[in-house]
C-alpha atoms as a PDB file:
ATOM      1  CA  UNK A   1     103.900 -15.742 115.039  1.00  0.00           C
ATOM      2  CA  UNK A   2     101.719 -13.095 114.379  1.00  0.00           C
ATOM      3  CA  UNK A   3     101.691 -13.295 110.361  1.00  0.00           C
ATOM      4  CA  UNK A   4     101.149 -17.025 110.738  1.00  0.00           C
ATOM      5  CA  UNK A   5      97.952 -16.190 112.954  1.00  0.00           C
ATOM      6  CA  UNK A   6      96.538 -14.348 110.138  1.00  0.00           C
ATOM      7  CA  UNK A   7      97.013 -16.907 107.659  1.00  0.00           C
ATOM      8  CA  UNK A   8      95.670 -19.429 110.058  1.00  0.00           C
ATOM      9  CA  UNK A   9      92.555 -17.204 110.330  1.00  0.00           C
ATOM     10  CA  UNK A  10      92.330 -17.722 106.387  1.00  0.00           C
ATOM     11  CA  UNK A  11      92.119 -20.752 106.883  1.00  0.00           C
ATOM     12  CA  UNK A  12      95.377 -22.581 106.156  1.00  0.00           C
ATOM     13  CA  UNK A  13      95.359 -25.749 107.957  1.00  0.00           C
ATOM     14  CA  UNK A  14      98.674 -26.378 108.047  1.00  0.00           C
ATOM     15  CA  UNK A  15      99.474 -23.376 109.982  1.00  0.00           C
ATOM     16  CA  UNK A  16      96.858 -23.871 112.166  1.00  0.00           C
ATOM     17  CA  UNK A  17      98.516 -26.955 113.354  1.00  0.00           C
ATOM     18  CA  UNK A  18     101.635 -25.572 113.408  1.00  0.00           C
ATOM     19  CA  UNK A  19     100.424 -23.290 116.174  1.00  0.00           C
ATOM     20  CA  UNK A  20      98.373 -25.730 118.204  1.00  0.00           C
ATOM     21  CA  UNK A  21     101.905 -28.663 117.992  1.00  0.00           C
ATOM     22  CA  UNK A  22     104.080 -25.312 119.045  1.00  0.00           C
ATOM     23  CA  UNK A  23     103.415 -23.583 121.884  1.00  0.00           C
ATOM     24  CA  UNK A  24     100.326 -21.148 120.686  1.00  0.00           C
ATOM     25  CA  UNK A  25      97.535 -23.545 121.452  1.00  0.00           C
ATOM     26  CA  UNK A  26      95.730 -20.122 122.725  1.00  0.00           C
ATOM     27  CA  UNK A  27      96.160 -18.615 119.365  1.00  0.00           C
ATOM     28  CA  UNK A  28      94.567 -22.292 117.626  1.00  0.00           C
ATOM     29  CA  UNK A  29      91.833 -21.577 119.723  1.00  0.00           C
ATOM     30  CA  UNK A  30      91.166 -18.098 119.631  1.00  0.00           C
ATOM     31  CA  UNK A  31      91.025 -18.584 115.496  1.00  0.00           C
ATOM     32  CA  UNK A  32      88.474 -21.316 116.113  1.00  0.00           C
ATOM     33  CA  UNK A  33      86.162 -19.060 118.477  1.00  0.00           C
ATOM     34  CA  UNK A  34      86.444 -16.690 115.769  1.00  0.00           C
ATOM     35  CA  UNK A  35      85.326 -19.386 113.249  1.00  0.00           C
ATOM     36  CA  UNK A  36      82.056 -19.653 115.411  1.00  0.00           C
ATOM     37  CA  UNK A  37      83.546 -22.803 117.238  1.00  0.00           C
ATOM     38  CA  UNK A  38      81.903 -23.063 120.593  1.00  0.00           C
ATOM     39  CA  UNK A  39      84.272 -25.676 121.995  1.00  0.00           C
ATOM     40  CA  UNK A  40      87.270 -23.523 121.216  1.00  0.00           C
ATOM     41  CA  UNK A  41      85.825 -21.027 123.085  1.00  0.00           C
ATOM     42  CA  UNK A  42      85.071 -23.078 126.208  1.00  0.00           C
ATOM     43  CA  UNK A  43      88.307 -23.977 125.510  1.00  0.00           C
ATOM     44  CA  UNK A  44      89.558 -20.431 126.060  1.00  0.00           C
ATOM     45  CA  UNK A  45      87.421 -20.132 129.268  1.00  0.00           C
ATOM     46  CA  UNK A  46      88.809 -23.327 131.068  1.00  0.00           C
ATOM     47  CA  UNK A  47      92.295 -22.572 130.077  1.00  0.00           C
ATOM     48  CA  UNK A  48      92.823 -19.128 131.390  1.00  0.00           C
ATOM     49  CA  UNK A  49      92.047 -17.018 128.554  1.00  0.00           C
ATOM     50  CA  UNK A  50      89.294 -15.034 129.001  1.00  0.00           C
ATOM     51  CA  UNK A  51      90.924 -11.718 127.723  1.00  0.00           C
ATOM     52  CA  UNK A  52      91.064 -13.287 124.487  1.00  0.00           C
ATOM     53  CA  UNK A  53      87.548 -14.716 124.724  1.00  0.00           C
ATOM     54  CA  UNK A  54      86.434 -11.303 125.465  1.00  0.00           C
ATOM     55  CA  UNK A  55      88.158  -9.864 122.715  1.00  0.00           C
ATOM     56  CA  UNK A  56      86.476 -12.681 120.328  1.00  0.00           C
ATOM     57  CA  UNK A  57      82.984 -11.492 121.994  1.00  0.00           C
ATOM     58  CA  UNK A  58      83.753  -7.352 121.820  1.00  0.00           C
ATOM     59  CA  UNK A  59      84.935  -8.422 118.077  1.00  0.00           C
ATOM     60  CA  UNK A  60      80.911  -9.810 117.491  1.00  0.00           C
ATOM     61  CA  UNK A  61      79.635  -6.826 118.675  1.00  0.00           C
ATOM     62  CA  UNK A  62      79.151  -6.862 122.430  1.00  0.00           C
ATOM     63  CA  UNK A  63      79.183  -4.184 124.026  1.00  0.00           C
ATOM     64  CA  UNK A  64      79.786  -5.012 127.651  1.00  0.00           C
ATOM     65  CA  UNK A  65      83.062  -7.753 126.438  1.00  0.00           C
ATOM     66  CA  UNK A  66      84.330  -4.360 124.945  1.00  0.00           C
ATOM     67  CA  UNK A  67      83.979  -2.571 128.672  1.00  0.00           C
ATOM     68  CA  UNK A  68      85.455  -5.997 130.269  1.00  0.00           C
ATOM     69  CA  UNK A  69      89.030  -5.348 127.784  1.00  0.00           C
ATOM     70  CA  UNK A  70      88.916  -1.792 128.598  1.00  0.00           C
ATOM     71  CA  UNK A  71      88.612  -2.199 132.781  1.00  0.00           C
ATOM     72  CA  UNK A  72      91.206  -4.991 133.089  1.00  0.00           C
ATOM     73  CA  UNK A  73      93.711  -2.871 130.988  1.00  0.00           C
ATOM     74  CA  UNK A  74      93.692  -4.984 127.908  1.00  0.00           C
ATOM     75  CA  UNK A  75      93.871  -2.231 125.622  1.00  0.00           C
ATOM     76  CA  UNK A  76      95.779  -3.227 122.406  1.00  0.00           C
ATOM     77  CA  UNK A  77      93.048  -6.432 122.875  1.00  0.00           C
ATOM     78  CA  UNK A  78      90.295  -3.733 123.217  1.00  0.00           C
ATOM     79  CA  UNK A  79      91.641  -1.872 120.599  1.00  0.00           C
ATOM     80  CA  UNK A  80      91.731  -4.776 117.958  1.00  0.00           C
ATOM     81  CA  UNK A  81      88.211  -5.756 118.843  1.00  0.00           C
ATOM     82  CA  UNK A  82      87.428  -2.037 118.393  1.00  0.00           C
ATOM     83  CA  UNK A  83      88.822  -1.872 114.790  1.00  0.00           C
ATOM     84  CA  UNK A  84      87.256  -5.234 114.084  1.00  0.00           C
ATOM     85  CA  UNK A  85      83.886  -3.596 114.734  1.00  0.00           C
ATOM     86  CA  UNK A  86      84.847  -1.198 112.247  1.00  0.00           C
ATOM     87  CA  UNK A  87      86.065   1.795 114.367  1.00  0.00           C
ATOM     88  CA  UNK A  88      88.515   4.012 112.576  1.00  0.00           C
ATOM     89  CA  UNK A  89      90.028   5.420 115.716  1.00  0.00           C
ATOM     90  CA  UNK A  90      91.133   1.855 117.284  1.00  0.00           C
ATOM     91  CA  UNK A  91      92.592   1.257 113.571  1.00  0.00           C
ATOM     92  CA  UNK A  92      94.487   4.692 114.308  1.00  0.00           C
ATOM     93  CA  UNK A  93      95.691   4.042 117.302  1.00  0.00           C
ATOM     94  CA  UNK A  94      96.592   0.668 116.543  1.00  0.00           C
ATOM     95  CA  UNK A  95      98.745   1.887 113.522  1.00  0.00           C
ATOM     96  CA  UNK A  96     100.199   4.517 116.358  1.00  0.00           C
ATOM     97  CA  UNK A  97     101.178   2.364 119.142  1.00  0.00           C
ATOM     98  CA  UNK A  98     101.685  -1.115 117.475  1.00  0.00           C
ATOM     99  CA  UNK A  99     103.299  -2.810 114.746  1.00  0.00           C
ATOM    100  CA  UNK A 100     102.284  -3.513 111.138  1.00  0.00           C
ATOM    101  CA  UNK A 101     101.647  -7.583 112.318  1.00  0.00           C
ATOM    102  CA  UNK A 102      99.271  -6.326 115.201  1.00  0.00           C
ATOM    103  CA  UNK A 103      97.670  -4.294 112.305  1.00  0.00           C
ATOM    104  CA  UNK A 104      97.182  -6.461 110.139  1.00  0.00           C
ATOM    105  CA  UNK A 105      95.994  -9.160 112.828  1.00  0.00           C
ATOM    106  CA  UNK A 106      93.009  -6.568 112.894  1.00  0.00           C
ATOM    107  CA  UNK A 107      92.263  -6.560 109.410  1.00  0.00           C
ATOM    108  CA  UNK A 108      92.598 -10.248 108.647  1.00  0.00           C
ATOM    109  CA  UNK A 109      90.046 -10.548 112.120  1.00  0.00           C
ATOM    110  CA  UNK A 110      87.606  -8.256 110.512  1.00  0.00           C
ATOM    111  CA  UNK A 111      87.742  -9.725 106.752  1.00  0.00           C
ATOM    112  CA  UNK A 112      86.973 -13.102 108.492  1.00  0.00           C
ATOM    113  CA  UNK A 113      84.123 -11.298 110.799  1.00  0.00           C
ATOM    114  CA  UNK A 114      82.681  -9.927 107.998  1.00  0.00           C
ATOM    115  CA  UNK A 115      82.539 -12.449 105.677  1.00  0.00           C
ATOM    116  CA  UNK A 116      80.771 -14.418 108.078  1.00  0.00           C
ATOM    117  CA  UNK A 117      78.298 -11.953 108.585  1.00  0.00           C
ATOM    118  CA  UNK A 118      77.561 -11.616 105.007  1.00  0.00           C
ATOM    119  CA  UNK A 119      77.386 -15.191 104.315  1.00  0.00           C
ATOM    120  CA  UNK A 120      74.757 -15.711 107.404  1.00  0.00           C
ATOM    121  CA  UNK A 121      72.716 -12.804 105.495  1.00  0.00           C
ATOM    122  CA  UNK A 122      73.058 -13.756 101.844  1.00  0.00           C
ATOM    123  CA  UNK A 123      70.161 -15.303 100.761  1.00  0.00           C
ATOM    124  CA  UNK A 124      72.447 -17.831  98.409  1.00  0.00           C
ATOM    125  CA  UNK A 125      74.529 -19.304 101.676  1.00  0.00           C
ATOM    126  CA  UNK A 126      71.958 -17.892 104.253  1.00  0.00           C
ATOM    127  CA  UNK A 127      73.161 -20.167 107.983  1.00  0.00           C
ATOM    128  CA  UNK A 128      76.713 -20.562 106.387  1.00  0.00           C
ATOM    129  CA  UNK A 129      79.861 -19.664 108.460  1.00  0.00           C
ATOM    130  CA  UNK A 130      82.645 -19.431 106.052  1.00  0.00           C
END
């Protein structure tokens, strides 16, 4: 389930819908909020998953979503958000204490992150999400 989260997150569709018709409508959702969707992550909210909403906010940068993960004990969730922000430690402990999918969950999170970022501060596709 994990590998076909990361391919959902780049962006194939068909997986996607695999995981919302299967039992993982949290993990449709969660790909969505990281797509910049805001009703996804109402969605998240009114469904009972904040902890991943918070990880989708520590994974943008803020700071106090980050503190949220760490005081409810969602570490591995604070840790992926960590490593999305680019913080070498989280990778490493993430590469100690997990498994290669939760690993490269991280690194498919951050491509997407930053590839958003650059394309909403290229001047060519300046405002444009993915």
């Amino acid at each position: 389930i994990i590998l076909a989260w990361c391919k959902a997150l780049e962006g194939h569709a068909e997986i996607s819908k695999f995981l919302l018709e299967n039992g993982y409508e949290e993990l449709f959702h969660t790909t969505n909020a990281l797509l910049l969707n805001q009703a996804a992550r109402d969605w998240l909210m009114k469904n009972g998953y904040p902890h991943l909403m918070a990880m989708v906010n520590a994974a943008e940068g803020n700071e106090s979503a980050l503190h949220w993960l760490e005081v409810h004990n969602f570490e591995l969730l604070y840790h992926v958000a960590n490593a999305v922000e680019g913080e070498m430690s989280s990778f490493e402990w993430l590469r100690q204490h997990t498994n290669e999918g939760i690993f490269l969950l991280a690194k498919t999170i951050k491509q997407v992150k930053d590839k958003i970022e650059f394309n909403h501060n290229d001047m060519y596709s300046f405002g444009k999400d993915l």
